[in-house]
PDB file of N, CA and C in Angstrom:
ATOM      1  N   UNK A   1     -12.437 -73.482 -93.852  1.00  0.00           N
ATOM      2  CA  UNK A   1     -11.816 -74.518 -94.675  1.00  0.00           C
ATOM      3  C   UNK A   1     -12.716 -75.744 -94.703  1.00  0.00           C
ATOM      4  N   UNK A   2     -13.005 -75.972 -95.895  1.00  0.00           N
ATOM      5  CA  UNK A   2     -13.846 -77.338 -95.989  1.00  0.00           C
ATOM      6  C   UNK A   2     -13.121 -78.498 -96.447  1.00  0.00           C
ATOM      7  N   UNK A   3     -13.714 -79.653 -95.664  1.00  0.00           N
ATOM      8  CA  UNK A   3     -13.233 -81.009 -95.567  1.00  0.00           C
ATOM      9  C   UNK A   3     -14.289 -81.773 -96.412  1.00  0.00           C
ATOM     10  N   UNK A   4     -14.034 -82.579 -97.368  1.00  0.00           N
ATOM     11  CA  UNK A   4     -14.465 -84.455 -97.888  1.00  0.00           C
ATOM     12  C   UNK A   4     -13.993 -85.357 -96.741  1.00  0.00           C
ATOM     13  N   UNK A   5     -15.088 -86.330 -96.976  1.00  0.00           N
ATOM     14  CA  UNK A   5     -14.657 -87.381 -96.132  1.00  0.00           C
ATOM     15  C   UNK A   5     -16.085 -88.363 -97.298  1.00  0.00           C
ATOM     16  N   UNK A   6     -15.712 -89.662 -97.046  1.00  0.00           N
ATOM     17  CA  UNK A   6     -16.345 -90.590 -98.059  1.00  0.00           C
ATOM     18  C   UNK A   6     -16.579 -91.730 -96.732  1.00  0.00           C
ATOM     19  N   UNK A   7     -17.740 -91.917 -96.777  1.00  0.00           N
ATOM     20  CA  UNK A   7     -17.983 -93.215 -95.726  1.00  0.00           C
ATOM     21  C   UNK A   7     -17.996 -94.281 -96.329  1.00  0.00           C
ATOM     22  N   UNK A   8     -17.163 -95.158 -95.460  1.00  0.00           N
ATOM     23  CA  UNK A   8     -17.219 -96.995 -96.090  1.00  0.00           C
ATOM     24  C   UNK A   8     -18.103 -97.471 -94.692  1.00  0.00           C
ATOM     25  N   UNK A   9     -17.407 -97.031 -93.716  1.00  0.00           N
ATOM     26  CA  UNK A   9     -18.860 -97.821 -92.721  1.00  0.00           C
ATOM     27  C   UNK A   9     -18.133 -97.136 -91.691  1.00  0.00           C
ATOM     28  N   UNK A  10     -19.040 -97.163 -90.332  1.00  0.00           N
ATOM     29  CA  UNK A  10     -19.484 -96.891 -89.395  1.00  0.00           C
ATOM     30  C   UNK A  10     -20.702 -95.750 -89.592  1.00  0.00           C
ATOM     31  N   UNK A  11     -20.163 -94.613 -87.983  1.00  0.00           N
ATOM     32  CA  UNK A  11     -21.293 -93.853 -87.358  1.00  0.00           C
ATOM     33  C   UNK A  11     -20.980 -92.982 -87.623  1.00  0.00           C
ATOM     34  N   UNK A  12     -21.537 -91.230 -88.522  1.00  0.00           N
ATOM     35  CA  UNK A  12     -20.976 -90.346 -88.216  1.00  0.00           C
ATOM     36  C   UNK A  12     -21.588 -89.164 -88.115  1.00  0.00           C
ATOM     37  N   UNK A  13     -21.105 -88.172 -86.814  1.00  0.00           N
ATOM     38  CA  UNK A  13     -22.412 -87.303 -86.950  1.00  0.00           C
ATOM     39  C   UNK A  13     -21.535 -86.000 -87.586  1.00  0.00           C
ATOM     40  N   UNK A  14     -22.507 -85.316 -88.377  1.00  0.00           N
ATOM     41  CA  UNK A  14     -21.606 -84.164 -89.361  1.00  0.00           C
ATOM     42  C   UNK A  14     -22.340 -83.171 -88.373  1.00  0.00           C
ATOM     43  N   UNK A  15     -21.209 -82.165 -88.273  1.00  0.00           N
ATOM     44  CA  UNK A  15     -21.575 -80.720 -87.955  1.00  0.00           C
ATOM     45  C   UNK A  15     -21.738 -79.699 -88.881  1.00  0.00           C
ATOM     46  N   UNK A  16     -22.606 -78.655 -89.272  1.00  0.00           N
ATOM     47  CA  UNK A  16     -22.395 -77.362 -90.713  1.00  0.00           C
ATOM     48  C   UNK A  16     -22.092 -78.431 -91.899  1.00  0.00           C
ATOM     49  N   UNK A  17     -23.327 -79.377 -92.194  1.00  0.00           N
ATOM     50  CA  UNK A  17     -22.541 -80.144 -93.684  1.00  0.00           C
ATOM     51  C   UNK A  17     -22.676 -78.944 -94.834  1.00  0.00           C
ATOM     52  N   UNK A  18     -22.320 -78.676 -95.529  1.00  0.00           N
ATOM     53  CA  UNK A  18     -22.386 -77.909 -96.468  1.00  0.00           C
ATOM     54  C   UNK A  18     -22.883 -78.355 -98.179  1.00  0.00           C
ATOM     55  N   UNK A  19     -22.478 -79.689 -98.218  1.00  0.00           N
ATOM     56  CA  UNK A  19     -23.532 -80.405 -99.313  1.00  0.00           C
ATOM     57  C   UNK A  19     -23.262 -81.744 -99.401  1.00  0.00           C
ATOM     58  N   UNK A  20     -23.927 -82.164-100.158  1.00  0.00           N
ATOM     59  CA  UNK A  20     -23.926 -83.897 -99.796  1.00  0.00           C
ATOM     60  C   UNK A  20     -23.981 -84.112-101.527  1.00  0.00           C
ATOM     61  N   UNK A  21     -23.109 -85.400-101.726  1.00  0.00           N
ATOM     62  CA  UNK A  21     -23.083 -86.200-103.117  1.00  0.00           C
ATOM     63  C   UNK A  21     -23.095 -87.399-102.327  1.00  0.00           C
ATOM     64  N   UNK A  22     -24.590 -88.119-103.023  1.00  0.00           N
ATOM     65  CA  UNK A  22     -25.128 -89.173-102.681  1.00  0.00           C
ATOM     66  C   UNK A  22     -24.175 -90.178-103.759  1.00  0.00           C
ATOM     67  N   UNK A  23     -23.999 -89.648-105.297  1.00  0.00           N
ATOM     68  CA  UNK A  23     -23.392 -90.211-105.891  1.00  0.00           C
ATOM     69  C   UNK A  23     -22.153 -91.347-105.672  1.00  0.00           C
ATOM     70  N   UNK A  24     -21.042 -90.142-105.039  1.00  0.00           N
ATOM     71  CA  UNK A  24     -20.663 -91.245-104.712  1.00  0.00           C
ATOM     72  C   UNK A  24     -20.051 -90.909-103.238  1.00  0.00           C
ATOM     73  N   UNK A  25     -21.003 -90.754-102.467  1.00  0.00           N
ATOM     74  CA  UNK A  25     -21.252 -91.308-101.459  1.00  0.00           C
ATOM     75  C   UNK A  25     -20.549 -90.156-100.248  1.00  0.00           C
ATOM     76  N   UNK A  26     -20.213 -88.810-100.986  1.00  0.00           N
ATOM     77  CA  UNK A  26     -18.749 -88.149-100.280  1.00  0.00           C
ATOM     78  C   UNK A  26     -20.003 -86.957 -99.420  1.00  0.00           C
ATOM     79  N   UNK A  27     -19.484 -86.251 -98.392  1.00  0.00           N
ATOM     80  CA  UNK A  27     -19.996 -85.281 -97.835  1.00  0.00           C
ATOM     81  C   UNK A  27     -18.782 -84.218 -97.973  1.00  0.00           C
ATOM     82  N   UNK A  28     -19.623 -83.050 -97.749  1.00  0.00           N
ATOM     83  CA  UNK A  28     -18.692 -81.668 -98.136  1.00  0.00           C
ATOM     84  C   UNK A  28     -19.142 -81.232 -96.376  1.00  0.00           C
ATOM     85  N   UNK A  29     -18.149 -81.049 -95.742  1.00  0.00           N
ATOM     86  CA  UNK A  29     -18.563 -80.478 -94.050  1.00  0.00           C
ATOM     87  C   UNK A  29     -17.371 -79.124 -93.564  1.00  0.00           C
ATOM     88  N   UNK A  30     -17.254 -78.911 -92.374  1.00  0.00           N
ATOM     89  CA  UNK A  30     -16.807 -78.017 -91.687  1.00  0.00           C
ATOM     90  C   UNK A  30     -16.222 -78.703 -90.545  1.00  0.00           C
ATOM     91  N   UNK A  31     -16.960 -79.815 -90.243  1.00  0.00           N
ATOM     92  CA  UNK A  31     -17.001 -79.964 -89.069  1.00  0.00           C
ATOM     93  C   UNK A  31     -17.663 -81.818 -88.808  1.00  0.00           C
ATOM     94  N   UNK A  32     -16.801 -82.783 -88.172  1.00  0.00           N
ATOM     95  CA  UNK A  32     -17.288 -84.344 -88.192  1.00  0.00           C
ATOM     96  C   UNK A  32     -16.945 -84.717 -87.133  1.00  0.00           C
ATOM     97  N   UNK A  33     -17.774 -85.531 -86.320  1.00  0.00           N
ATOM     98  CA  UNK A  33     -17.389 -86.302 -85.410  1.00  0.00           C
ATOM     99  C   UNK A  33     -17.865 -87.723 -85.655  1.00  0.00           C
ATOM    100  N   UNK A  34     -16.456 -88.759 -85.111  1.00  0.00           N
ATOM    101  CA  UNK A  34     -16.436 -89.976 -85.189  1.00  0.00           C
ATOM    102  C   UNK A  34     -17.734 -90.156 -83.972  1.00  0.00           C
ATOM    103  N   UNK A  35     -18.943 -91.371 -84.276  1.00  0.00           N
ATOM    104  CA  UNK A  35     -19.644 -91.688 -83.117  1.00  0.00           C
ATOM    105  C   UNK A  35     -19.017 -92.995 -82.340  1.00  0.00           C
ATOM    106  N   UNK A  36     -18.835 -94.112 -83.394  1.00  0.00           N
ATOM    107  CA  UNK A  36     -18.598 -95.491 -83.060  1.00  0.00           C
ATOM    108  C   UNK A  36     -17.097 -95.141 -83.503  1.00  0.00           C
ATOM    109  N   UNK A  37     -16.297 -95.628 -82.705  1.00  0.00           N
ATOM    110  CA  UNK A  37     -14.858 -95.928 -82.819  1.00  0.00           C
ATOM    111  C   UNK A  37     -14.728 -97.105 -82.864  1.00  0.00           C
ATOM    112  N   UNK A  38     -14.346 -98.092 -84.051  1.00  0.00           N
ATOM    113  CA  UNK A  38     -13.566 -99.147 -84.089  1.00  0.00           C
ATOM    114  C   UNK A  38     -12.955 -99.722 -85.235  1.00  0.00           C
ATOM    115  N   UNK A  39     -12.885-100.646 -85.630  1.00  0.00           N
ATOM    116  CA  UNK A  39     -11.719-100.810 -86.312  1.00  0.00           C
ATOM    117  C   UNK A  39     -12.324-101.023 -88.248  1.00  0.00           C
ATOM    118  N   UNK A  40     -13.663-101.143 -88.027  1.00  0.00           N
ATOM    119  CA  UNK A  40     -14.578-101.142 -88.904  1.00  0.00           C
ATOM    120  C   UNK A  40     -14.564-100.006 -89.847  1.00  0.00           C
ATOM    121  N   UNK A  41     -14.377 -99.376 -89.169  1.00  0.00           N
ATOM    122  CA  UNK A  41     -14.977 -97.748 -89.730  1.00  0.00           C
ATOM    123  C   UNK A  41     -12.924 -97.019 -90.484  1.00  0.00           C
ATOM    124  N   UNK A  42     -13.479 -96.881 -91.898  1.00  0.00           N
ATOM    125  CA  UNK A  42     -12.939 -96.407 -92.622  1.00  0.00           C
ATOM    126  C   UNK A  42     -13.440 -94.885 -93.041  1.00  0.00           C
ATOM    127  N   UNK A  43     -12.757 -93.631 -92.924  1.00  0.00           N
ATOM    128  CA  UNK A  43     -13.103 -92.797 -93.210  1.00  0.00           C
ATOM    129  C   UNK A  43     -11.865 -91.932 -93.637  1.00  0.00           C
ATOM    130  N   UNK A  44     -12.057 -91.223 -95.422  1.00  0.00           N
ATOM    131  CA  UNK A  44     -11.364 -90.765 -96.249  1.00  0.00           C
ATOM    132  C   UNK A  44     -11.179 -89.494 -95.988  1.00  0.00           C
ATOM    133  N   UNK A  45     -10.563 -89.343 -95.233  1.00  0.00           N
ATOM    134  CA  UNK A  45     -10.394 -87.429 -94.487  1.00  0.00           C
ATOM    135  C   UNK A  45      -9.324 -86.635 -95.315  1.00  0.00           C
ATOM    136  N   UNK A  46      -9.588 -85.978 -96.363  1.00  0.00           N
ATOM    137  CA  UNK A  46      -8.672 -85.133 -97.028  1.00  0.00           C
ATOM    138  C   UNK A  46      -7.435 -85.828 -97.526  1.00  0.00           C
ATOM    139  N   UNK A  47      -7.829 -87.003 -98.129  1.00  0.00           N
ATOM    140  CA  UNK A  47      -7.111 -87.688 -99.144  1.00  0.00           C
ATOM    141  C   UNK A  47      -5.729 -88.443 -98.182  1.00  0.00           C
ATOM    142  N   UNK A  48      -6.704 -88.598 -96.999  1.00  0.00           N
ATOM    143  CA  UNK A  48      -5.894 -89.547 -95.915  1.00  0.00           C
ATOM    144  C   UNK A  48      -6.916 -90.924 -95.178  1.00  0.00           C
ATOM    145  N   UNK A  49      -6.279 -91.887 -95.047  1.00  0.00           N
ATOM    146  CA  UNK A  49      -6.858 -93.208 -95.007  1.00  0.00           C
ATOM    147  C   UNK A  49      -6.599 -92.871 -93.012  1.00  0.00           C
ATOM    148  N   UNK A  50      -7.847 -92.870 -92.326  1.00  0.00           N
ATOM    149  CA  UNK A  50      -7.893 -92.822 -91.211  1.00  0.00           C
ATOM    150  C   UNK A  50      -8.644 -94.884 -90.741  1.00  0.00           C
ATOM    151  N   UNK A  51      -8.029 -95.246 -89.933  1.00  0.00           N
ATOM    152  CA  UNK A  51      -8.658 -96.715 -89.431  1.00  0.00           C
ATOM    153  C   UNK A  51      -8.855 -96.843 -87.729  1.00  0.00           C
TER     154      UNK A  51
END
């Protein structure tokens, strides 16, 4: 099962990315880990607002 996620900011290291749109800005993965945890970091995980 593949996951989007769209970075607004922080750290993130992708595991198996499967393709990348630089456009606008989204990764296609398998697999993500948060590096920096804090309150900064916005990340769009399957059409859910994670903070």
């Amino acid at each position: 099962m593949l996951s989007v996620v769209k970075l607004l900011s922080g750290d993130f290291e992708f595991i198996r990315v499967v393709d990348l749109d630089c456009s606008n800005g989204k990764v296609y993965f398998e697999e993500v880990r948060v590096i920096s945890n804090n309150d900064r970091i916005l990340c769009e995980l399957d059409e859910k607002i994670y903070k």
